[in-house]
C-alpha atoms as a PDB file:
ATOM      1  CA  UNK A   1      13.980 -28.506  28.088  1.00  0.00           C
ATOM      2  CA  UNK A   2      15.943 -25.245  28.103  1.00  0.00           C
ATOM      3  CA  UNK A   3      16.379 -25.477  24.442  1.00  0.00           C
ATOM      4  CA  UNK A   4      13.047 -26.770  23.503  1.00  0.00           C
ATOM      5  CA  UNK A   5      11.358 -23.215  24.397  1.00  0.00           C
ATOM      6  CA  UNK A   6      13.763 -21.395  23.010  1.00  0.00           C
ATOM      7  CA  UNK A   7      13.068 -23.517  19.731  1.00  0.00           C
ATOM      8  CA  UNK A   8       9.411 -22.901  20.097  1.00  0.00           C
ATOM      9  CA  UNK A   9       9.695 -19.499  20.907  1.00  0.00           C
ATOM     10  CA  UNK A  10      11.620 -18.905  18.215  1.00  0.00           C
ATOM     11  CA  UNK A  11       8.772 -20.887  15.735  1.00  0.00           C
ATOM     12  CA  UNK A  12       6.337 -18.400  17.445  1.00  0.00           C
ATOM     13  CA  UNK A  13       8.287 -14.996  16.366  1.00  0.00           C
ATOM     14  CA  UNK A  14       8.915 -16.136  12.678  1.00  0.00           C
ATOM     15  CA  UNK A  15       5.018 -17.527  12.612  1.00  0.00           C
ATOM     16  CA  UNK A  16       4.454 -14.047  14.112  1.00  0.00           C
ATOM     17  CA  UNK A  17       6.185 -12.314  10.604  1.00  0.00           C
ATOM     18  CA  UNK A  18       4.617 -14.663   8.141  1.00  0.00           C
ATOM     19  CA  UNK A  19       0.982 -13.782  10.025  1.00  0.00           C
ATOM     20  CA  UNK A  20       1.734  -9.670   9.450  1.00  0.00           C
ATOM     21  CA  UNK A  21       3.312 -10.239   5.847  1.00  0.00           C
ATOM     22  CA  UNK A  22       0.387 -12.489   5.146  1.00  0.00           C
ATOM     23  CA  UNK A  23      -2.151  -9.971   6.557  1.00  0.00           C
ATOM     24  CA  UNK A  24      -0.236  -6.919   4.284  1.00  0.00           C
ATOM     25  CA  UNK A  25      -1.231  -9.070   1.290  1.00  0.00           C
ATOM     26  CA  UNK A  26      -5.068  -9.333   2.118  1.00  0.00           C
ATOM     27  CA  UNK A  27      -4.904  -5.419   2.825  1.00  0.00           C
ATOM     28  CA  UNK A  28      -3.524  -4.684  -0.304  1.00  0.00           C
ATOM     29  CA  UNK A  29      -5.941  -7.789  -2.351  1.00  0.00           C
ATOM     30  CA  UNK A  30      -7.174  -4.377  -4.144  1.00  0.00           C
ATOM     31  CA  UNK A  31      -3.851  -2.013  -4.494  1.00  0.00           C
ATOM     32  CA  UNK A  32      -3.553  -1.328  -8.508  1.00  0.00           C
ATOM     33  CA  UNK A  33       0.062  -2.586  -9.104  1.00  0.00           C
ATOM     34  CA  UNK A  34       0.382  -4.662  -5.951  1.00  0.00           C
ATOM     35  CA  UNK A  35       2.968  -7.979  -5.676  1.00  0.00           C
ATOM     36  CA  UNK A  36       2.172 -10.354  -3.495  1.00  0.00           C
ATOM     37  CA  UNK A  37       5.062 -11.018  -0.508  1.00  0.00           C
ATOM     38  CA  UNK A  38       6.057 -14.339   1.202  1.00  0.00           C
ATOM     39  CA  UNK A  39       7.969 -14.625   4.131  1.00  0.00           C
ATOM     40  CA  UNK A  40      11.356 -16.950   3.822  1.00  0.00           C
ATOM     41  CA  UNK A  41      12.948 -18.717   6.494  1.00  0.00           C
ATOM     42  CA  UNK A  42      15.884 -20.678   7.254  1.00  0.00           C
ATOM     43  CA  UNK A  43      16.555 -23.600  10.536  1.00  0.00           C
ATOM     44  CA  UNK A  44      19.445 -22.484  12.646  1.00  0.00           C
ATOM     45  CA  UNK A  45      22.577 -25.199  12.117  1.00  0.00           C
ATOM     46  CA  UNK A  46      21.886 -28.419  13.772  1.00  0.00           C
ATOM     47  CA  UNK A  47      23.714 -29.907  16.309  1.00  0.00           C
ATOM     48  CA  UNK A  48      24.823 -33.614  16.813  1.00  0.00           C
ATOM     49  CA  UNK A  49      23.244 -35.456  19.798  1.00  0.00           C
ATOM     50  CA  UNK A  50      25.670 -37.827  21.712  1.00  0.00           C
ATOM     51  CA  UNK A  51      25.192 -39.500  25.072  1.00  0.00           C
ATOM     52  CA  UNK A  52      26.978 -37.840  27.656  1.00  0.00           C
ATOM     53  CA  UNK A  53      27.173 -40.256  29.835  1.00  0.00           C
ATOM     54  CA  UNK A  54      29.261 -42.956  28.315  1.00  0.00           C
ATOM     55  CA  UNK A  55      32.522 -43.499  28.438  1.00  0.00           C
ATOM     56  CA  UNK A  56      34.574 -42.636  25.012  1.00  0.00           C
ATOM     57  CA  UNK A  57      35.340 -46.242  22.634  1.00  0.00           C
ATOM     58  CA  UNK A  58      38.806 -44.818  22.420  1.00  0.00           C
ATOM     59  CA  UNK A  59      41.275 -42.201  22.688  1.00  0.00           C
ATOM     60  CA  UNK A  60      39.992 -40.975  19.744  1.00  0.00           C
ATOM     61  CA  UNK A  61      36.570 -41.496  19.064  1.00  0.00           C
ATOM     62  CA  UNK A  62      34.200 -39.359  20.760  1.00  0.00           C
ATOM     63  CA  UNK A  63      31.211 -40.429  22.295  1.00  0.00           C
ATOM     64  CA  UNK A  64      28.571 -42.435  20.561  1.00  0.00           C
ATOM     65  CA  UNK A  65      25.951 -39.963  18.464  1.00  0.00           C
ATOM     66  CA  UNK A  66      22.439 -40.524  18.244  1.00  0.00           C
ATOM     67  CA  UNK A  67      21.507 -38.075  15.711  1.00  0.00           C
ATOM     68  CA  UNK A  68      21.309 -34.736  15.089  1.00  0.00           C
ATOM     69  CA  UNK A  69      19.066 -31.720  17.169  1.00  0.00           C
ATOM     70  CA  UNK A  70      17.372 -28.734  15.250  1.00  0.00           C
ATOM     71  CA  UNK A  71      17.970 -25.182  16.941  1.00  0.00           C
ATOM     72  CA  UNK A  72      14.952 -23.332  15.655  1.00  0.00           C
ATOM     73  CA  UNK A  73      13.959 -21.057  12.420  1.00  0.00           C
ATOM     74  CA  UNK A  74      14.290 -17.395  11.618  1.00  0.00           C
ATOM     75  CA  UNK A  75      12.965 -15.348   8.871  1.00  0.00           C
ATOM     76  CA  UNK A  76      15.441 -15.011   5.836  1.00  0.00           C
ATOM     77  CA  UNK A  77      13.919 -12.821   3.600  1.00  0.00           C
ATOM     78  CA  UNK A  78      10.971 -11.203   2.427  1.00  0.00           C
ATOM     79  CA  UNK A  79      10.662 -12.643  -1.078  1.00  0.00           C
ATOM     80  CA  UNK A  80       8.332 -10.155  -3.443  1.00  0.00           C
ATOM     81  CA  UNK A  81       6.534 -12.017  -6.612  1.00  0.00           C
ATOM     82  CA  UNK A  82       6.395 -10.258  -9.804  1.00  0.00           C
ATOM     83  CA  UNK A  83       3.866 -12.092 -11.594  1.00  0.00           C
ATOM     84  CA  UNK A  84       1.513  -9.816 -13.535  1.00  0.00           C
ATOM     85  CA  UNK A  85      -2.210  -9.101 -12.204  1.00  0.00           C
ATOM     86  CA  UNK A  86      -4.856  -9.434 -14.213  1.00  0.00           C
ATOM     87  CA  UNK A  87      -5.798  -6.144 -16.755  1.00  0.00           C
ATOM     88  CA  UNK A  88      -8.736  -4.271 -15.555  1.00  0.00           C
ATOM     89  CA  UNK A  89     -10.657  -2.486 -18.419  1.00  0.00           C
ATOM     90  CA  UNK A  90     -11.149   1.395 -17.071  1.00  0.00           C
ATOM     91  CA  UNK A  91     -12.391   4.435 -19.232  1.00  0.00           C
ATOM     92  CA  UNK A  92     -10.173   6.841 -17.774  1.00  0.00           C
ATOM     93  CA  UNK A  93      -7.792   7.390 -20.412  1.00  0.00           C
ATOM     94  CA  UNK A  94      -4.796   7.968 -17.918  1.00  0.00           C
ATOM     95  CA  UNK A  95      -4.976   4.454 -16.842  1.00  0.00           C
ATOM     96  CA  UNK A  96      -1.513   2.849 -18.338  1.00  0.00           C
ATOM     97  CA  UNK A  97      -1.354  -0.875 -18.105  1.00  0.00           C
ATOM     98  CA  UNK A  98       2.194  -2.890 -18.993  1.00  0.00           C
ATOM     99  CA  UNK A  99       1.536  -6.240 -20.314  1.00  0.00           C
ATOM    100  CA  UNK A 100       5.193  -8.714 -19.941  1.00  0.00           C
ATOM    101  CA  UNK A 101       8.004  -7.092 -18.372  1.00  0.00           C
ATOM    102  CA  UNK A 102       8.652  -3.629 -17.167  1.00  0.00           C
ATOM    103  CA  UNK A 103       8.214  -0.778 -15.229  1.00  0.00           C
ATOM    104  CA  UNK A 104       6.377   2.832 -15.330  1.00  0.00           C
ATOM    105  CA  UNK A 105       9.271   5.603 -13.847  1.00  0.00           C
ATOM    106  CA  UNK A 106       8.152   8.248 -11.114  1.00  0.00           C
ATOM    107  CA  UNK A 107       9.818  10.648  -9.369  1.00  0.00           C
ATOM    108  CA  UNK A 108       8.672  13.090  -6.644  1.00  0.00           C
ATOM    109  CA  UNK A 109      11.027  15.141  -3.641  1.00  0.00           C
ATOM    110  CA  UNK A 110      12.354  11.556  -2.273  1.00  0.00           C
ATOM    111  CA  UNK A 111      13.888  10.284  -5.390  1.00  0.00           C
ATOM    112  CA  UNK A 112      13.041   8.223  -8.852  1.00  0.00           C
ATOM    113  CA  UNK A 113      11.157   4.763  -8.443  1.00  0.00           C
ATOM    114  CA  UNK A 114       9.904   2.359 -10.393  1.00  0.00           C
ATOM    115  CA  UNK A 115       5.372   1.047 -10.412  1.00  0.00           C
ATOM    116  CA  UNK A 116       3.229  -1.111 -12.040  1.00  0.00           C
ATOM    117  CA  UNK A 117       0.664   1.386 -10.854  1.00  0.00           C
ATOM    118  CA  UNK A 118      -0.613   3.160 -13.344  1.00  0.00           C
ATOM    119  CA  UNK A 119      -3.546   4.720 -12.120  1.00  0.00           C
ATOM    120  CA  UNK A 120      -2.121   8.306 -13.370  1.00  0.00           C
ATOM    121  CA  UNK A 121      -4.210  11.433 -13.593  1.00  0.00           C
ATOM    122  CA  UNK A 122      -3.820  14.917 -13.872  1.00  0.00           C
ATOM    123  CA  UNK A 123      -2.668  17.287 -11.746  1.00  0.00           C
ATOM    124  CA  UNK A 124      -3.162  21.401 -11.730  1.00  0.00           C
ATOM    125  CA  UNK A 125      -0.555  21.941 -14.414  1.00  0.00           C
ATOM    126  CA  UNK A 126      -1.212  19.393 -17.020  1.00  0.00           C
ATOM    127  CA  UNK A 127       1.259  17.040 -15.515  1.00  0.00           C
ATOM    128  CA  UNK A 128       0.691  13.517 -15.640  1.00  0.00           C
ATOM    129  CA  UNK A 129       0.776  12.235 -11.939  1.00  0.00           C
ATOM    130  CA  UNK A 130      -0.058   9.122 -10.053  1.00  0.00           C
ATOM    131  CA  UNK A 131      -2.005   8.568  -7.025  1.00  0.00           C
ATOM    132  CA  UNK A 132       0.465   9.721  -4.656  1.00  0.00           C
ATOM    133  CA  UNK A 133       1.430  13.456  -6.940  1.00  0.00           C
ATOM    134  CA  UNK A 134       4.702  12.108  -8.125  1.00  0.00           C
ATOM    135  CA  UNK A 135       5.431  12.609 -11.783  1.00  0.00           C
ATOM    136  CA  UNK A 136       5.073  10.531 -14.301  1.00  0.00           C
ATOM    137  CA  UNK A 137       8.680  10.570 -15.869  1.00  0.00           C
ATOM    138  CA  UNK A 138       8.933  10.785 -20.059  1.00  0.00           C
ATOM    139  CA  UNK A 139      11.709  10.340 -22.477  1.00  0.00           C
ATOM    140  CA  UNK A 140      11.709  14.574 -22.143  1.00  0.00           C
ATOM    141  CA  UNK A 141      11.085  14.722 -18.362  1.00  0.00           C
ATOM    142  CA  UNK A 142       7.490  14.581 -16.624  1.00  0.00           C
ATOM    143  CA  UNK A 143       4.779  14.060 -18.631  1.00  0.00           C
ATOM    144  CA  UNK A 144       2.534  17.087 -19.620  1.00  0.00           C
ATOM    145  CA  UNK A 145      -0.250  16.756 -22.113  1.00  0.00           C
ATOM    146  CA  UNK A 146      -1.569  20.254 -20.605  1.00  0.00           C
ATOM    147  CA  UNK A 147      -5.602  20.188 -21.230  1.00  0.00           C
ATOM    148  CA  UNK A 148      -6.294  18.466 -24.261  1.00  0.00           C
ATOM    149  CA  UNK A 149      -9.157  15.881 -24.382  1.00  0.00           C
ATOM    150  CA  UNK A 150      -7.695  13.783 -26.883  1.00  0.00           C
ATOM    151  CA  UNK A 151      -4.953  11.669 -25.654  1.00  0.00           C
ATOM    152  CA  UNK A 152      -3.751   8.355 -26.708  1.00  0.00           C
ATOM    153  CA  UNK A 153      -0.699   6.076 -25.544  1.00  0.00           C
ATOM    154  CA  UNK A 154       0.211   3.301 -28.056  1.00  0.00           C
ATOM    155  CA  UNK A 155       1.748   0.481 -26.941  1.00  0.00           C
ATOM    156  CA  UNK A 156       5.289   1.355 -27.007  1.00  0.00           C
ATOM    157  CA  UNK A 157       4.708   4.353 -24.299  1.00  0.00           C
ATOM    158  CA  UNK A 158       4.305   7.027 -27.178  1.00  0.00           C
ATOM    159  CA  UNK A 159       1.890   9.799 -26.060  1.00  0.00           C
ATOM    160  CA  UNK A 160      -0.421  11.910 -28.897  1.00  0.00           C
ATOM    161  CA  UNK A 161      -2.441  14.626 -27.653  1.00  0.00           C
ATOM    162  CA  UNK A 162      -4.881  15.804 -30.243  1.00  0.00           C
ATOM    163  CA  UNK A 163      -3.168  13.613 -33.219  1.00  0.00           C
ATOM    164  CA  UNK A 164       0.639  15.281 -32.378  1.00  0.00           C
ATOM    165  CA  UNK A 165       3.417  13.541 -30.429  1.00  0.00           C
ATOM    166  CA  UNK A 166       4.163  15.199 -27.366  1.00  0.00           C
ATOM    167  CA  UNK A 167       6.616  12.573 -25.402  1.00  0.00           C
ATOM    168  CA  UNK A 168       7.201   8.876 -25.022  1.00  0.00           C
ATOM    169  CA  UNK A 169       6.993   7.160 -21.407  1.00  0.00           C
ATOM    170  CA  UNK A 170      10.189   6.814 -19.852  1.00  0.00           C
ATOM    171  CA  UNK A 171       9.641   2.545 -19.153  1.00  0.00           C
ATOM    172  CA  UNK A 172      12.265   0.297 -18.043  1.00  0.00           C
ATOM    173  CA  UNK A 173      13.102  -3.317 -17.611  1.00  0.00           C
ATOM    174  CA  UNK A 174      15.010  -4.833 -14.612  1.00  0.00           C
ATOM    175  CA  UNK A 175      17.044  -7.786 -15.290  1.00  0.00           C
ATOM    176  CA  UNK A 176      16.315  -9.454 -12.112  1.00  0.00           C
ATOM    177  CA  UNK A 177      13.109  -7.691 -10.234  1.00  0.00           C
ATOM    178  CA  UNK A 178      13.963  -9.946  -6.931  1.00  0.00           C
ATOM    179  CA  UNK A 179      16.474  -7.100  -6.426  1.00  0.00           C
ATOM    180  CA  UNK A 180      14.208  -4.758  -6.292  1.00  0.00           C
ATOM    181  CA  UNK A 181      12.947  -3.042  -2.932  1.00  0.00           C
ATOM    182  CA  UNK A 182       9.939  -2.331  -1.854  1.00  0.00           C
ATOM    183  CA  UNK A 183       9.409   1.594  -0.424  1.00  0.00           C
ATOM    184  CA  UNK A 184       5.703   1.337  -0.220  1.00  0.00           C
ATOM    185  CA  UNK A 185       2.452   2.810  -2.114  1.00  0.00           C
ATOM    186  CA  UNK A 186       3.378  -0.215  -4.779  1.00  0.00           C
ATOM    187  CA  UNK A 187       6.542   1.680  -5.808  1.00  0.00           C
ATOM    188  CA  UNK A 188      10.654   0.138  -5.889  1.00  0.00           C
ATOM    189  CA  UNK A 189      13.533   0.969  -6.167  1.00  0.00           C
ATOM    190  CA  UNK A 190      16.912  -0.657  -6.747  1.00  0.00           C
ATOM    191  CA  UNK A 191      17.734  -3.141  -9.315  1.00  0.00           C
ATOM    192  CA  UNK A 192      19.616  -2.978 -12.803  1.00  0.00           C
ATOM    193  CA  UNK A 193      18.065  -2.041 -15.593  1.00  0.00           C
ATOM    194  CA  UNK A 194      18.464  -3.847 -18.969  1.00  0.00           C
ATOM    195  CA  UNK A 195      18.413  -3.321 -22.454  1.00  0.00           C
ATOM    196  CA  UNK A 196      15.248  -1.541 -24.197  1.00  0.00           C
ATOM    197  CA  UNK A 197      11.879  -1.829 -22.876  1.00  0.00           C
ATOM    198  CA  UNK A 198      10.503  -5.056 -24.246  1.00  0.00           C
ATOM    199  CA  UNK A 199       6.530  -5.268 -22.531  1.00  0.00           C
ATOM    200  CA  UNK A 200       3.556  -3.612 -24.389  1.00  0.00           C
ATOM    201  CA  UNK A 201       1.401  -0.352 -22.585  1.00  0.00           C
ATOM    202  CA  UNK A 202      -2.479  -0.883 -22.562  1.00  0.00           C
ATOM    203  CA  UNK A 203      -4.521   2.658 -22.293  1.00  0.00           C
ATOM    204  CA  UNK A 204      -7.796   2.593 -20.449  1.00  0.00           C
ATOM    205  CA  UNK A 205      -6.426  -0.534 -18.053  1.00  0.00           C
ATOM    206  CA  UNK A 206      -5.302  -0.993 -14.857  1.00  0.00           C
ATOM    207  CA  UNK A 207      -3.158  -3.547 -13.496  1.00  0.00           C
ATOM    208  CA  UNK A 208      -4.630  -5.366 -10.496  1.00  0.00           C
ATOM    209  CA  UNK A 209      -2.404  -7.245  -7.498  1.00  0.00           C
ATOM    210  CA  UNK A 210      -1.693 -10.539  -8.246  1.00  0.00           C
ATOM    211  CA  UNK A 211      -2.875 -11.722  -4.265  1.00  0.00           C
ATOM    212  CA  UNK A 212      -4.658 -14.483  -4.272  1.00  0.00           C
ATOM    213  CA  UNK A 213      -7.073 -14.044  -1.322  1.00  0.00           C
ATOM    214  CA  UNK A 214      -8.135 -17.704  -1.023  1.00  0.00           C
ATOM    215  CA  UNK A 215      -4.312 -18.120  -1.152  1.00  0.00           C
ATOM    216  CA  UNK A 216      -3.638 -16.168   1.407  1.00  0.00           C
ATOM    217  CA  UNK A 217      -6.905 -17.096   4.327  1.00  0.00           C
ATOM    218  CA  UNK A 218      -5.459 -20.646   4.009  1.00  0.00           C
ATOM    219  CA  UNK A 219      -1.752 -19.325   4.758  1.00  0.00           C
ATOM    220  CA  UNK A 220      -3.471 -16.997   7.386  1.00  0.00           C
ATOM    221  CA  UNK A 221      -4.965 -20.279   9.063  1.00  0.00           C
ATOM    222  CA  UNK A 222      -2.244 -22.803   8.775  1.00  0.00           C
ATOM    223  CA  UNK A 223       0.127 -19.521  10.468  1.00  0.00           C
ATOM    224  CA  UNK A 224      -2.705 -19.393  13.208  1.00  0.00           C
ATOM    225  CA  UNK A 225      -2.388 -23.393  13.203  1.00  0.00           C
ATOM    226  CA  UNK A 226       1.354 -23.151  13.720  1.00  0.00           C
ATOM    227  CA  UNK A 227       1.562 -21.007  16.142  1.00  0.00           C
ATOM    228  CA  UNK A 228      -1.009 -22.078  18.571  1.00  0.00           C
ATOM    229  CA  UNK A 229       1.315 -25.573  18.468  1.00  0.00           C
ATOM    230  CA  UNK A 230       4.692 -23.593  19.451  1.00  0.00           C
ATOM    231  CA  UNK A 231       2.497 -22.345  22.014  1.00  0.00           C
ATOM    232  CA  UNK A 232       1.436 -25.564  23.491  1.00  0.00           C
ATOM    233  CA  UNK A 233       4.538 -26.330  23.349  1.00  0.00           C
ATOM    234  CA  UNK A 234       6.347 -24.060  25.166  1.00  0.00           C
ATOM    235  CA  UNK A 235       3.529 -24.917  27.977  1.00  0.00           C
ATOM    236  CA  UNK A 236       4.614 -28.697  27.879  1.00  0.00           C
ATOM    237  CA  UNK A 237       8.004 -27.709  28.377  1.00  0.00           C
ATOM    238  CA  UNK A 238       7.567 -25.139  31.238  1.00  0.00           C
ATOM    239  CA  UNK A 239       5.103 -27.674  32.831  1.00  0.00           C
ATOM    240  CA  UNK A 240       7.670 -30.701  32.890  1.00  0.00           C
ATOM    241  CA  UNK A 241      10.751 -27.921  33.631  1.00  0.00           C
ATOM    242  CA  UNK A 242       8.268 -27.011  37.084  1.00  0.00           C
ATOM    243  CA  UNK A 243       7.903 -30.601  37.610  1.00  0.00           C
ATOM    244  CA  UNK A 244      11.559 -31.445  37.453  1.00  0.00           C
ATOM    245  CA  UNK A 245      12.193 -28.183  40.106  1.00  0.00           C
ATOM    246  CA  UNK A 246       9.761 -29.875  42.697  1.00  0.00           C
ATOM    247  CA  UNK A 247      11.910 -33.244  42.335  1.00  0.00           C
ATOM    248  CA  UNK A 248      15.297 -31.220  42.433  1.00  0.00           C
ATOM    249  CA  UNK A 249      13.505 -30.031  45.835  1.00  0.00           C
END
């Protein structure tokens, strides 16, 4: 009885995570650049069963085993999908779209990171910054176009203000984006970066997050589902536990 609340109790906490990562995705449904989350878990070993109260076949042998117990869950990871959102056509013509694989580079006082955000805009300087005043990084540094009207991106990253070249995007391409880490405000950081950039840039779109939010109500009730039966659970076992007491009495 012992064990079974811990096991339930232990299905309630990791129910508990899956409800908050679950609710972070329907809060974010409309972040530009946002990837989904999911929490993992894993079942703590198993133990065999036997009966305790029979005598051992032989020297040897142990007692007889019935089958096998399982200990509870906890949450393994938080796994982050990298599937692209769908384009959003914009007519801001600092809105920077990647279409396949890769990343937009920022940097601001805490470091360099890596976005699919690319709601950019301009800041008091001419600098190209996104929502959060970090700096859009180029091949030369941040990005200044100062205050020309006519600016164009093609698709490999190169920027033209008023028909001359003035810097190319600095965009990169992780070889495995599950090693990335998330540091908020839909920016990374980690992971290795390969080879040249091999995704296309779309000017005057916006990537969207790629939550589902039907997806994500039905994971939000089958979590509430879940966790309401640990709960009952862990009744049933404190209400036979009290029974058992008032024999023992």
């Amino acid at each position: 009885m012992i064990r079974g609340l811990y096991t339930s109790a232990s299905g309630m906490m990791t129910e508990m995570v899956r409800n908050d990562v679950t609710a972070n995705n329907l809060a974010n449904v409309n972040s530009t650049g946002y990837k989904r989350d999911a929490a993992l878990f894993k079942s703590f070993p198993e133990i065999l069963v036997q009966r305790v109260n029979d005598r051992k076949q032989t020297e040897t042998a142990g007692r007889p085993v019935i089958g096998s117990m399982g200990t509870g869950s906890i949450v393994d990871e938080i796994y982050t999908f990298h599937e692209q959102g769908q384009l959003r056509e914009t007519s801001n013509p600092f809105d920077l779209a990647i279409t396949g694989d890769g990343f937009f580079v920022v940097r601001n006082e805490n470091g360099t990171f890596l976005t699919r955000n690319g709601s950019f805009t301009l800041d008091g300087q001419g600098c190209l910054v996104n929502t959060q005043g970090a700096y859009v990084m180029g091949q030369a540094g941040p990005v200044r176009v100062g205050a020309a009207d006519n600016v164009t991106v093609d698709a490999a990253g190169h920027i033209t203000v008023d028909g001359a070249k003035v810097d190319t995007l600095q965009l990169v391409t992780v070889s495995n984006p599950e090693e990335l880490t998330k540091v908020g405000e839909a920016l990374f950081t980690g992971g290795q970066a390969m080879g040249s950039f091999t995704g296309q840039v779309r000017q005057k779109f916006i990537e969207a997050s790629n939550v589902n939010p039907i997806t994500e109500m039905v994971n939000m009730i089958t979590v509430n589902r879940a966790y309401e039966a640990n709960q009952k659970m862990i009744t049933a076992h404190d209400q036979t536990l009290a029974q058992a007491i008032e024999m023992a009495k």
